[in-house]
C-alpha atoms as a PDB file:
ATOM      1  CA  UNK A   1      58.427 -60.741  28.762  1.00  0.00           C
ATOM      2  CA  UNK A   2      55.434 -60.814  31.455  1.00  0.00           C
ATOM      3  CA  UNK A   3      56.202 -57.489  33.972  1.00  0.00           C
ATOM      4  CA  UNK A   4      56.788 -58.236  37.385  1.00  0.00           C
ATOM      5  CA  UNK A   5      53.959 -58.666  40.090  1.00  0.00           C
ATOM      6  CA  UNK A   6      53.282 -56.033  42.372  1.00  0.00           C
ATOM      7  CA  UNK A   7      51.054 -55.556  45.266  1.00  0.00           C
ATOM      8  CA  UNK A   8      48.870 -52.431  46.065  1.00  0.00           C
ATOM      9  CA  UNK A   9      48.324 -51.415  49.268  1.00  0.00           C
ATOM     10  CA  UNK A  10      45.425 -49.888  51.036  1.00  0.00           C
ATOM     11  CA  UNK A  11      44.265 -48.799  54.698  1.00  0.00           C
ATOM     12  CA  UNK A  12      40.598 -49.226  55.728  1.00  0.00           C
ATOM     13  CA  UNK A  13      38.477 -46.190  56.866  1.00  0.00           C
ATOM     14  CA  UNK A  14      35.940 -45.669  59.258  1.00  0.00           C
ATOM     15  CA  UNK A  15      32.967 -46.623  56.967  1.00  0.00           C
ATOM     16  CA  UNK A  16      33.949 -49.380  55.409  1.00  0.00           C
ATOM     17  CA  UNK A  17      36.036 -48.358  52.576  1.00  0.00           C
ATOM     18  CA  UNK A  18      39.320 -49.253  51.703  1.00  0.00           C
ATOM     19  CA  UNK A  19      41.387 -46.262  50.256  1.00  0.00           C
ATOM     20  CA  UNK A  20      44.510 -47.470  47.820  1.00  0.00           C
ATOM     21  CA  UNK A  21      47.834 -45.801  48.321  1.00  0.00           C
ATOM     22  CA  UNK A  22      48.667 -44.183  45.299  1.00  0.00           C
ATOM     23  CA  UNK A  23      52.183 -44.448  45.838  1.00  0.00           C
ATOM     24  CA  UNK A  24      52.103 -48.628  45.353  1.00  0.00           C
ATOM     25  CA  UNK A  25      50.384 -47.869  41.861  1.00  0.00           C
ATOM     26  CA  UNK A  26      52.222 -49.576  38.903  1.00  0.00           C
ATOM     27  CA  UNK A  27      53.139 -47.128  35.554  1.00  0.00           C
ATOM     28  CA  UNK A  28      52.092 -50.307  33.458  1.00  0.00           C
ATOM     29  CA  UNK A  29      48.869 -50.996  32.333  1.00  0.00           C
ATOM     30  CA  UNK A  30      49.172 -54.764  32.229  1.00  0.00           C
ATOM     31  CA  UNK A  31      50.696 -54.931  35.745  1.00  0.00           C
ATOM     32  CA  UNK A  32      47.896 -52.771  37.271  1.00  0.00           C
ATOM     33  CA  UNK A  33      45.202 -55.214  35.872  1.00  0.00           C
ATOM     34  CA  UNK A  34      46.460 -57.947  37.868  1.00  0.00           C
ATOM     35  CA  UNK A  35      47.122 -56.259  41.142  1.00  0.00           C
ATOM     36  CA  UNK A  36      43.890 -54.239  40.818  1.00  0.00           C
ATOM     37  CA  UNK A  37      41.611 -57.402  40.062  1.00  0.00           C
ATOM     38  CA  UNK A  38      43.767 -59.121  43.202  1.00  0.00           C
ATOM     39  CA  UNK A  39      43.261 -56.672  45.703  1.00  0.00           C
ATOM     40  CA  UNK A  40      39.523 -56.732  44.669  1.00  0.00           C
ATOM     41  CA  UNK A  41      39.121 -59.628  45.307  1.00  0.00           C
ATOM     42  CA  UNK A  42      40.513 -59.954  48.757  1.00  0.00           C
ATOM     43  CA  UNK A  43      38.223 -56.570  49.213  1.00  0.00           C
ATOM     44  CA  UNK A  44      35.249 -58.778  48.452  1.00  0.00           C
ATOM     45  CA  UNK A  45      36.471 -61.193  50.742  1.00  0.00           C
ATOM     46  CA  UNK A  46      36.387 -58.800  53.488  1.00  0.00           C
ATOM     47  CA  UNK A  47      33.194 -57.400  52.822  1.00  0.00           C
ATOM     48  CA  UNK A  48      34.386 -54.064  52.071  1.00  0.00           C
ATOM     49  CA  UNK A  49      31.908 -51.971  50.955  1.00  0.00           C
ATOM     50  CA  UNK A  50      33.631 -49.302  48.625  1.00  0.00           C
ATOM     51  CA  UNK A  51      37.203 -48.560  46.538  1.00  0.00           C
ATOM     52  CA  UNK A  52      38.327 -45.463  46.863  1.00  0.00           C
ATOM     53  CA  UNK A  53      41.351 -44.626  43.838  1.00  0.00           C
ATOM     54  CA  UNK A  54      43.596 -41.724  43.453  1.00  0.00           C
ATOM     55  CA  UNK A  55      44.967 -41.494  40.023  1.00  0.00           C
ATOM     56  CA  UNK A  56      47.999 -38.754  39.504  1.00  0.00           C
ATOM     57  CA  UNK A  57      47.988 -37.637  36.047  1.00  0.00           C
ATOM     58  CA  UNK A  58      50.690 -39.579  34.996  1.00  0.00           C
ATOM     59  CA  UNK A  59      48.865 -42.514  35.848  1.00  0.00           C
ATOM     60  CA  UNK A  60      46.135 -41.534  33.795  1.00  0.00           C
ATOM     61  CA  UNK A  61      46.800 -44.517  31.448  1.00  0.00           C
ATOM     62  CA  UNK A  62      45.284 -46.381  34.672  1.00  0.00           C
ATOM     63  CA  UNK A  63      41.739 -45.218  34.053  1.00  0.00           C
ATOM     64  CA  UNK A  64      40.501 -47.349  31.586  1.00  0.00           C
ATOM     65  CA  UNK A  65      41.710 -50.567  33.636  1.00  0.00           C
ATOM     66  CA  UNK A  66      39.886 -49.080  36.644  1.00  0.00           C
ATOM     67  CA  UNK A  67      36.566 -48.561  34.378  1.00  0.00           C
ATOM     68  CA  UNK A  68      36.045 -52.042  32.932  1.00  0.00           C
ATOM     69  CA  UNK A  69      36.222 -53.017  36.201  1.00  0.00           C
ATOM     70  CA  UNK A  70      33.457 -51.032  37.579  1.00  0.00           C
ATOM     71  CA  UNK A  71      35.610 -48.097  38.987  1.00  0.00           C
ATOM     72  CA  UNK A  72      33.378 -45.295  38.011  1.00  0.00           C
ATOM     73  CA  UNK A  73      34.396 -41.326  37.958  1.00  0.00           C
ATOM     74  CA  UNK A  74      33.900 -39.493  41.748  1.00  0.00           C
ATOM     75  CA  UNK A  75      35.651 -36.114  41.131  1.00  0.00           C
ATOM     76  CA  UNK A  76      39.187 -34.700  39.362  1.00  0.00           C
ATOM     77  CA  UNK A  77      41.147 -32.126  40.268  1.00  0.00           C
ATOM     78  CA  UNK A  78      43.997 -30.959  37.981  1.00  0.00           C
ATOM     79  CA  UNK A  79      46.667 -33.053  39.694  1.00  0.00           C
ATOM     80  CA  UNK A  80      44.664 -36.492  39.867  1.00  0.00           C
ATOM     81  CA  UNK A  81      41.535 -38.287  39.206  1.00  0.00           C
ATOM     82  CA  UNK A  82      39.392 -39.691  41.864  1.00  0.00           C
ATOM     83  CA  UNK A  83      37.246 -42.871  41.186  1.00  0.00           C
ATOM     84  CA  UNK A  84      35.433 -45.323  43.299  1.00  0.00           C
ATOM     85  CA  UNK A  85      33.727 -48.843  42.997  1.00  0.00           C
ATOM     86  CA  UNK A  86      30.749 -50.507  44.869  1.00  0.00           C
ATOM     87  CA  UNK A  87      31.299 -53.802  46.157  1.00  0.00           C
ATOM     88  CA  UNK A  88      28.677 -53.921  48.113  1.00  0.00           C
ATOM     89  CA  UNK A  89      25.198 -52.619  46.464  1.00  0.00           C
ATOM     90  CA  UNK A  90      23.699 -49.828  47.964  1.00  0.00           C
ATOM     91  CA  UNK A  91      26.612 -48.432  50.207  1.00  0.00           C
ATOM     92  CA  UNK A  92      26.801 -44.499  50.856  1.00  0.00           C
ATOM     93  CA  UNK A  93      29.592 -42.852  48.796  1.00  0.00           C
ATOM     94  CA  UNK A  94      29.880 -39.157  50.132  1.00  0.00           C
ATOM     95  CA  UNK A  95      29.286 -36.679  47.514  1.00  0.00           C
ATOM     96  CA  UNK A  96      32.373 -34.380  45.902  1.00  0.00           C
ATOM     97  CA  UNK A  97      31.493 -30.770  46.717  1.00  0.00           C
ATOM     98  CA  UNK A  98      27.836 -29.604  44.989  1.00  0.00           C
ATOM     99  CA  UNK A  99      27.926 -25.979  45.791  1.00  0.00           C
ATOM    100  CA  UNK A 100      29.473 -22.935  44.638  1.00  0.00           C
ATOM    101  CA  UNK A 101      30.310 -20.577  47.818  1.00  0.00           C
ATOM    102  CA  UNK A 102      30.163 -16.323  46.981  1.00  0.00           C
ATOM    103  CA  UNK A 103      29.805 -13.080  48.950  1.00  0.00           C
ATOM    104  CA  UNK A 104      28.426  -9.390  47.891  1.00  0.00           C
ATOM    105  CA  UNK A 105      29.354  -5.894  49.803  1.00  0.00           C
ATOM    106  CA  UNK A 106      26.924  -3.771  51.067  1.00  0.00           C
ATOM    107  CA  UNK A 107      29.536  -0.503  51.586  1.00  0.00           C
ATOM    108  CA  UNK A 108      27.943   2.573  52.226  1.00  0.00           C
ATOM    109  CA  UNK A 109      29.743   5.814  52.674  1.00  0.00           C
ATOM    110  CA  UNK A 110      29.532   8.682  55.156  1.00  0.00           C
ATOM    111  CA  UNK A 111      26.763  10.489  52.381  1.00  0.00           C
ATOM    112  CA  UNK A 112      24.559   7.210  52.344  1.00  0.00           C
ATOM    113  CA  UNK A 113      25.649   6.474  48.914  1.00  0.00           C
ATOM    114  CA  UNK A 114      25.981   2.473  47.934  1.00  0.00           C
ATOM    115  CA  UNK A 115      28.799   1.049  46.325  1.00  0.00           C
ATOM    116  CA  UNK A 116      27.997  -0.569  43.197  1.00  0.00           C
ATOM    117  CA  UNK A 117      29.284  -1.925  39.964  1.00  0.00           C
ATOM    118  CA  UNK A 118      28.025  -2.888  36.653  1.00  0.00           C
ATOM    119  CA  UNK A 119      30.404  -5.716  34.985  1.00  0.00           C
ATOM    120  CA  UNK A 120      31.801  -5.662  31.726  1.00  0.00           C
ATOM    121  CA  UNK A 121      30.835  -9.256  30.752  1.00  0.00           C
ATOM    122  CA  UNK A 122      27.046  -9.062  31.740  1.00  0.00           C
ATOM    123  CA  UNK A 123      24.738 -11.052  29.456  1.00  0.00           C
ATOM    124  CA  UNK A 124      22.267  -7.948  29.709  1.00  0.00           C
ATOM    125  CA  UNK A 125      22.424  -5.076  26.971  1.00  0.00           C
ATOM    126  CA  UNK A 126      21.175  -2.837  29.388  1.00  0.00           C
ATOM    127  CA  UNK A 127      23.367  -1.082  31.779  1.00  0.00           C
ATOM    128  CA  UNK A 128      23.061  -3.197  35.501  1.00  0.00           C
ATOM    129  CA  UNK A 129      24.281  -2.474  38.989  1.00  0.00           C
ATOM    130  CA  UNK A 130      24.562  -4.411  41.812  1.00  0.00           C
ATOM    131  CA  UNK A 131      26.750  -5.076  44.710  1.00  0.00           C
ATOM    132  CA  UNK A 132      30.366  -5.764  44.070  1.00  0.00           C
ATOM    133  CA  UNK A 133      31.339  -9.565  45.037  1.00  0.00           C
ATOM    134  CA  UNK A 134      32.289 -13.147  43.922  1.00  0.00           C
ATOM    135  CA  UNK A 135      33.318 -16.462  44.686  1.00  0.00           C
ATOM    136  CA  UNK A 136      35.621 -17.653  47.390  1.00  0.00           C
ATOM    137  CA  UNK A 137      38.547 -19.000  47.045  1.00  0.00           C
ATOM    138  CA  UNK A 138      39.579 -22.471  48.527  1.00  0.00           C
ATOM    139  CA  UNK A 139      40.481 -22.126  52.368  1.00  0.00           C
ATOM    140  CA  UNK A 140      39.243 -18.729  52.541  1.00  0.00           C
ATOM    141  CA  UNK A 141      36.847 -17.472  54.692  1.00  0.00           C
ATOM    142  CA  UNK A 142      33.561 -15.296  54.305  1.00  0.00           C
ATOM    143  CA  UNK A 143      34.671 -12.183  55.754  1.00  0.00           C
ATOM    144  CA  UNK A 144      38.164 -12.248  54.341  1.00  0.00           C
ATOM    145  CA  UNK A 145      36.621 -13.292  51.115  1.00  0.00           C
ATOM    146  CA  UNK A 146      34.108 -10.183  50.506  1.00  0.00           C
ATOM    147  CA  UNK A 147      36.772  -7.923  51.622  1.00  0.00           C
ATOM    148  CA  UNK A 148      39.263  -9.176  48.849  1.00  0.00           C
ATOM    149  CA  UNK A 149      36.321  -8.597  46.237  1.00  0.00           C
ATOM    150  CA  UNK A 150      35.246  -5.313  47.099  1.00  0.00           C
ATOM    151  CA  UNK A 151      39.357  -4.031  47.165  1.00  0.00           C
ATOM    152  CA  UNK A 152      39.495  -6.168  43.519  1.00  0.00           C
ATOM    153  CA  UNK A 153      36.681  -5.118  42.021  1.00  0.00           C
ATOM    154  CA  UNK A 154      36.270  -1.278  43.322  1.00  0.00           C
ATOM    155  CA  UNK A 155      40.053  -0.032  44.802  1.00  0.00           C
ATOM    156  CA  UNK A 156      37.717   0.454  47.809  1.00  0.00           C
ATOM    157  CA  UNK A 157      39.383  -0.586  51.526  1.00  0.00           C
ATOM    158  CA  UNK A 158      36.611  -2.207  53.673  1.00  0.00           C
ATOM    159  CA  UNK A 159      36.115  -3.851  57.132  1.00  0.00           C
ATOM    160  CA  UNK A 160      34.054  -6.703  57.773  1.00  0.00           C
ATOM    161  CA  UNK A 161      30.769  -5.700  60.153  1.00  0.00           C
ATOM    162  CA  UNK A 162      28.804  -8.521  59.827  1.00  0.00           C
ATOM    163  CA  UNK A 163      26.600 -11.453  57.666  1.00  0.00           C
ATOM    164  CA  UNK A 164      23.221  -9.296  56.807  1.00  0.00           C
ATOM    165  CA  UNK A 165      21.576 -12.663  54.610  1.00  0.00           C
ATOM    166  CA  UNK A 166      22.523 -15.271  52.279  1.00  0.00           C
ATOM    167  CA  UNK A 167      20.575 -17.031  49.333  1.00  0.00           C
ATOM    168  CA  UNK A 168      20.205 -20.443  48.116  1.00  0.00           C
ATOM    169  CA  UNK A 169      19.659 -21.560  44.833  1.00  0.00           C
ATOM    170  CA  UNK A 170      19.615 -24.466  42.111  1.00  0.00           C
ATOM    171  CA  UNK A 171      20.895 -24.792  38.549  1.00  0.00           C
ATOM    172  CA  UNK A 172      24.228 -22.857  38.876  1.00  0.00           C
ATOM    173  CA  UNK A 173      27.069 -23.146  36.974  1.00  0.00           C
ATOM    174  CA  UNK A 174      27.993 -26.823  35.662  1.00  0.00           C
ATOM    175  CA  UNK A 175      24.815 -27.389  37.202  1.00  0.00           C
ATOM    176  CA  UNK A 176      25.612 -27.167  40.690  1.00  0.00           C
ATOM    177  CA  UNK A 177      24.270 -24.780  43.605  1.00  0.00           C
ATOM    178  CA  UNK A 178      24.740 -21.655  44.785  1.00  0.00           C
ATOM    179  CA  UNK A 179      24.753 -19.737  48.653  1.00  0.00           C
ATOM    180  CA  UNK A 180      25.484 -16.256  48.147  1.00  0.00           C
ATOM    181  CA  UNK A 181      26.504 -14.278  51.458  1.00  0.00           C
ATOM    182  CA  UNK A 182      25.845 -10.831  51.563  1.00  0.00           C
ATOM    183  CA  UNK A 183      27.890  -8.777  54.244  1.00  0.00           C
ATOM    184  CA  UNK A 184      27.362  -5.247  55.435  1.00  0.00           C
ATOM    185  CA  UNK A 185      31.223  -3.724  55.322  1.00  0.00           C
ATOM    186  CA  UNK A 186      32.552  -0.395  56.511  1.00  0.00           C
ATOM    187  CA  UNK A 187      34.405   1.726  54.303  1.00  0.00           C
ATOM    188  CA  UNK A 188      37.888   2.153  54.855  1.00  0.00           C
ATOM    189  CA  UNK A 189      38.815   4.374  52.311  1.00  0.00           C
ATOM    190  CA  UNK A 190      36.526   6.135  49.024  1.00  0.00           C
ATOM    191  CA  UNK A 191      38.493   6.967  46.234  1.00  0.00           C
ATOM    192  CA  UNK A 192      37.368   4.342  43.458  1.00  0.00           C
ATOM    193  CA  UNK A 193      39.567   2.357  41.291  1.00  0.00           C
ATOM    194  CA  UNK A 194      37.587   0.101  39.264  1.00  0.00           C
ATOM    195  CA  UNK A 195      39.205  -3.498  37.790  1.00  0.00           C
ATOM    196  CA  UNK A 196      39.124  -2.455  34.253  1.00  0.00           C
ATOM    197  CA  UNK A 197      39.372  -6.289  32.984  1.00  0.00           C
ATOM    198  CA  UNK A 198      35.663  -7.312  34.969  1.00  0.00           C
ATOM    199  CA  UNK A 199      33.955  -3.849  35.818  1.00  0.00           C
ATOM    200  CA  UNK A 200      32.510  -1.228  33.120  1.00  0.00           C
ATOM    201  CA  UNK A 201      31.775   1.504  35.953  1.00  0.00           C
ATOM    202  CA  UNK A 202      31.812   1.481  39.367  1.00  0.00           C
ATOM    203  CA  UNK A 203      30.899   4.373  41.734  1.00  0.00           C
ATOM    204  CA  UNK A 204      28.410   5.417  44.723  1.00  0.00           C
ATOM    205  CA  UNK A 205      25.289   5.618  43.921  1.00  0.00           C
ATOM    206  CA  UNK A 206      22.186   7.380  46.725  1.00  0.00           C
ATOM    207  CA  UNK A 207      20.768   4.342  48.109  1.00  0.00           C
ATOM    208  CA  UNK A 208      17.071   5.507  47.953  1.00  0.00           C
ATOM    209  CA  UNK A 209      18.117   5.815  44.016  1.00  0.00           C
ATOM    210  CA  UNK A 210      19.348   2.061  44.177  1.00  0.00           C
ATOM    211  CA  UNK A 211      16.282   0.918  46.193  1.00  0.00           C
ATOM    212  CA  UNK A 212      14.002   2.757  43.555  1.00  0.00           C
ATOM    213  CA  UNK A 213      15.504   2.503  40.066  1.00  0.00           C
ATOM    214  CA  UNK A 214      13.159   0.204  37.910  1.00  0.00           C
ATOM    215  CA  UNK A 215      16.544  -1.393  36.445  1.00  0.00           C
ATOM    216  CA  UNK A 216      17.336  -3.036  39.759  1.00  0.00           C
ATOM    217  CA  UNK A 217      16.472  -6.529  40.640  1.00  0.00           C
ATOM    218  CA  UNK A 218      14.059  -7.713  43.169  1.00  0.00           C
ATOM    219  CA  UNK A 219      16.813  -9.504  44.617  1.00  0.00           C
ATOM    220  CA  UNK A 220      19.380  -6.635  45.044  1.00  0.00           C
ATOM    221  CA  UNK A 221      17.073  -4.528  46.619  1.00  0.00           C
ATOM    222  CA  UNK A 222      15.704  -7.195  48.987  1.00  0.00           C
ATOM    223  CA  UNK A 223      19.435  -8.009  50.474  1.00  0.00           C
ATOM    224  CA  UNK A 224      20.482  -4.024  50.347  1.00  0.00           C
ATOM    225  CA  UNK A 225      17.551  -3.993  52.661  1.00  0.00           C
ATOM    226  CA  UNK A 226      18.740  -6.370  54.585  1.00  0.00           C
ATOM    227  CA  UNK A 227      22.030  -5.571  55.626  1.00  0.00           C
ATOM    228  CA  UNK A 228      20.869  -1.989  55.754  1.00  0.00           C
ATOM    229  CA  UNK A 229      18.100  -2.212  58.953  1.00  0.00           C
ATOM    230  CA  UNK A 230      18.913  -6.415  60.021  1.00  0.00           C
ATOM    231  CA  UNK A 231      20.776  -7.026  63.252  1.00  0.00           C
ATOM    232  CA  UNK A 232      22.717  -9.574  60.945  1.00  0.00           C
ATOM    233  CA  UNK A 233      24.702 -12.317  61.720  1.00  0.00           C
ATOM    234  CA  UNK A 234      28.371 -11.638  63.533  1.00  0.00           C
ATOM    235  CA  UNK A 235      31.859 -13.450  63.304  1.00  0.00           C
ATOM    236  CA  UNK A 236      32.810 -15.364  66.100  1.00  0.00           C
ATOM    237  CA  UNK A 237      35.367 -18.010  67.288  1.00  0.00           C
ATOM    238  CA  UNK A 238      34.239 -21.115  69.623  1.00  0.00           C
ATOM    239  CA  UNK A 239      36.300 -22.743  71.533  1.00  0.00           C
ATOM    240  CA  UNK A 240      37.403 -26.010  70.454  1.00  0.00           C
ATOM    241  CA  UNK A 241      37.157 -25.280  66.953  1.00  0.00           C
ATOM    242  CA  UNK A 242      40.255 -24.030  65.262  1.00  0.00           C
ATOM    243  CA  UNK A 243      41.377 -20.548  64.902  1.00  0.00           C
ATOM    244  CA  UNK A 244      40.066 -18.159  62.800  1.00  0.00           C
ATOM    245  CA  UNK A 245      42.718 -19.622  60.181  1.00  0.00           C
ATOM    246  CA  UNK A 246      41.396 -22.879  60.254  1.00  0.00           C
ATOM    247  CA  UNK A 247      37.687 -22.314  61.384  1.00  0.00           C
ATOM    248  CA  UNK A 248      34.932 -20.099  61.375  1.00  0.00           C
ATOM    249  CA  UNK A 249      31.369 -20.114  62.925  1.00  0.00           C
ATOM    250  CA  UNK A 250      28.522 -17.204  62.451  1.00  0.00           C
ATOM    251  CA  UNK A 251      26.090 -16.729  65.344  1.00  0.00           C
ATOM    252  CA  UNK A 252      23.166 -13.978  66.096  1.00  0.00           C
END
């Protein structure tokens, strides 16, 4: 018995893509060959320059259709599976994201001590300290970011000051980059209560002691530095923009 024909449907975007409704996707394998190789062909007709396809993972059975075809992988997330094709050679397909977003602390406290933290999971055998930090999360911003970390991390209550510096780097993690944000904070509170699960020891620590210790990097002390005599960077909303829920901009 031959499965009935469907049609998929698709709206055009602004740079000459077509995107595919995922809700007009067939379950059947068979079925999705012959509306897929249809609607590529009226694509070509068009002179569309790109496929964009959303796969839900229940549709995942879909993929290998898609592939002989020329559909090739642009990004997954753990609901679908995002992959496009070139119809037209040479056409721009906008990257998925290639960076990795964190943000360190610099917390001092009324004795000019420096928060800092040595994780339990670091690859060195000798004993490390550095700022506490980490990655944001999706749809969060800097400032609320490095504030989370620092309370995670160290049981320490901080307020965001300002943006003291922020690094750049290559070869990161599933080989993507990295900006790291460092942030001078005010303390809030400075009884410590350290995350037993990610941090060995945390406590303050003289900053001139920090600064000087042989066992700290080049790079801690440069941004400690930093935050500690730069004007920095401060948070501020511009009109037109958003909110501060929706956007943020940094300025001098």
């Amino acid at each position: 018995m031959v499965a009935p024909m469907c049609v998929l449907s698709y709206e055009l975007n602004p740079f000459g893509g077509a995107v595919i409704d995922p809700v007009s996707l067939p379950d059947n394998p068979g079925v999705f060959t012959r509306t897929l190789d249809a609607v590529i062909k009226e694509l070509n007709s068009r002179n569309i320059k790109v496929v964009w396809l959303t796969l839900p993972l229940p549709l995942a059975s879909l993929v290998p259709v898609a592939a002989q075809r020329g559909f090739v992988y642009h990004h997954a997330e753990p609901e679908y599976l995002h992959m496009t094709l070139t119809l037209i050679p040479g056409s721009i397909i906008p990257p998925y994201a290639t960076h990795y977003i964190g943000a360190g602390g610099v917390v001092l406290d009324g004795d000019n001590r420096l928060l800092v933290v040595s994780e339990r999971y670091h690859l060195r055998s000798k004993r490390h300290y550095k700022l506490p930090g980490g990655a944001l999360e999706q749809g969060e911003h800097i400032a609320e970011a490095v504030v989370r970390e620092v309370l995670e991390e160290t049981g320490i209550r901080t307020e965001f000051l300002y943006t003291a510096c922020f690094r750049h780097w290559h070869g990161y993690r599933y080989d993507k980059s990295d900006i790291y944000f460092v942030c001078r904070l005010k303390a809030l509170s400075f009884e410590i209560i350290p995350d037993s699960r990610e941090i060995f020891e945390c406590l303050w620590m003289p900053v001139e002691e920090f600064l000087n210790s042989p066992d700290t990097h080049a790079f801690n002390r440069r941004i400690v530095r930093a935050a500690m005599t730069g004007k920095g960077l401060f948070r501020e909303e511009i009109e037109g923009y958003g909110t501060s829920e929706t956007h943020e901009m940094m300025f001098c």
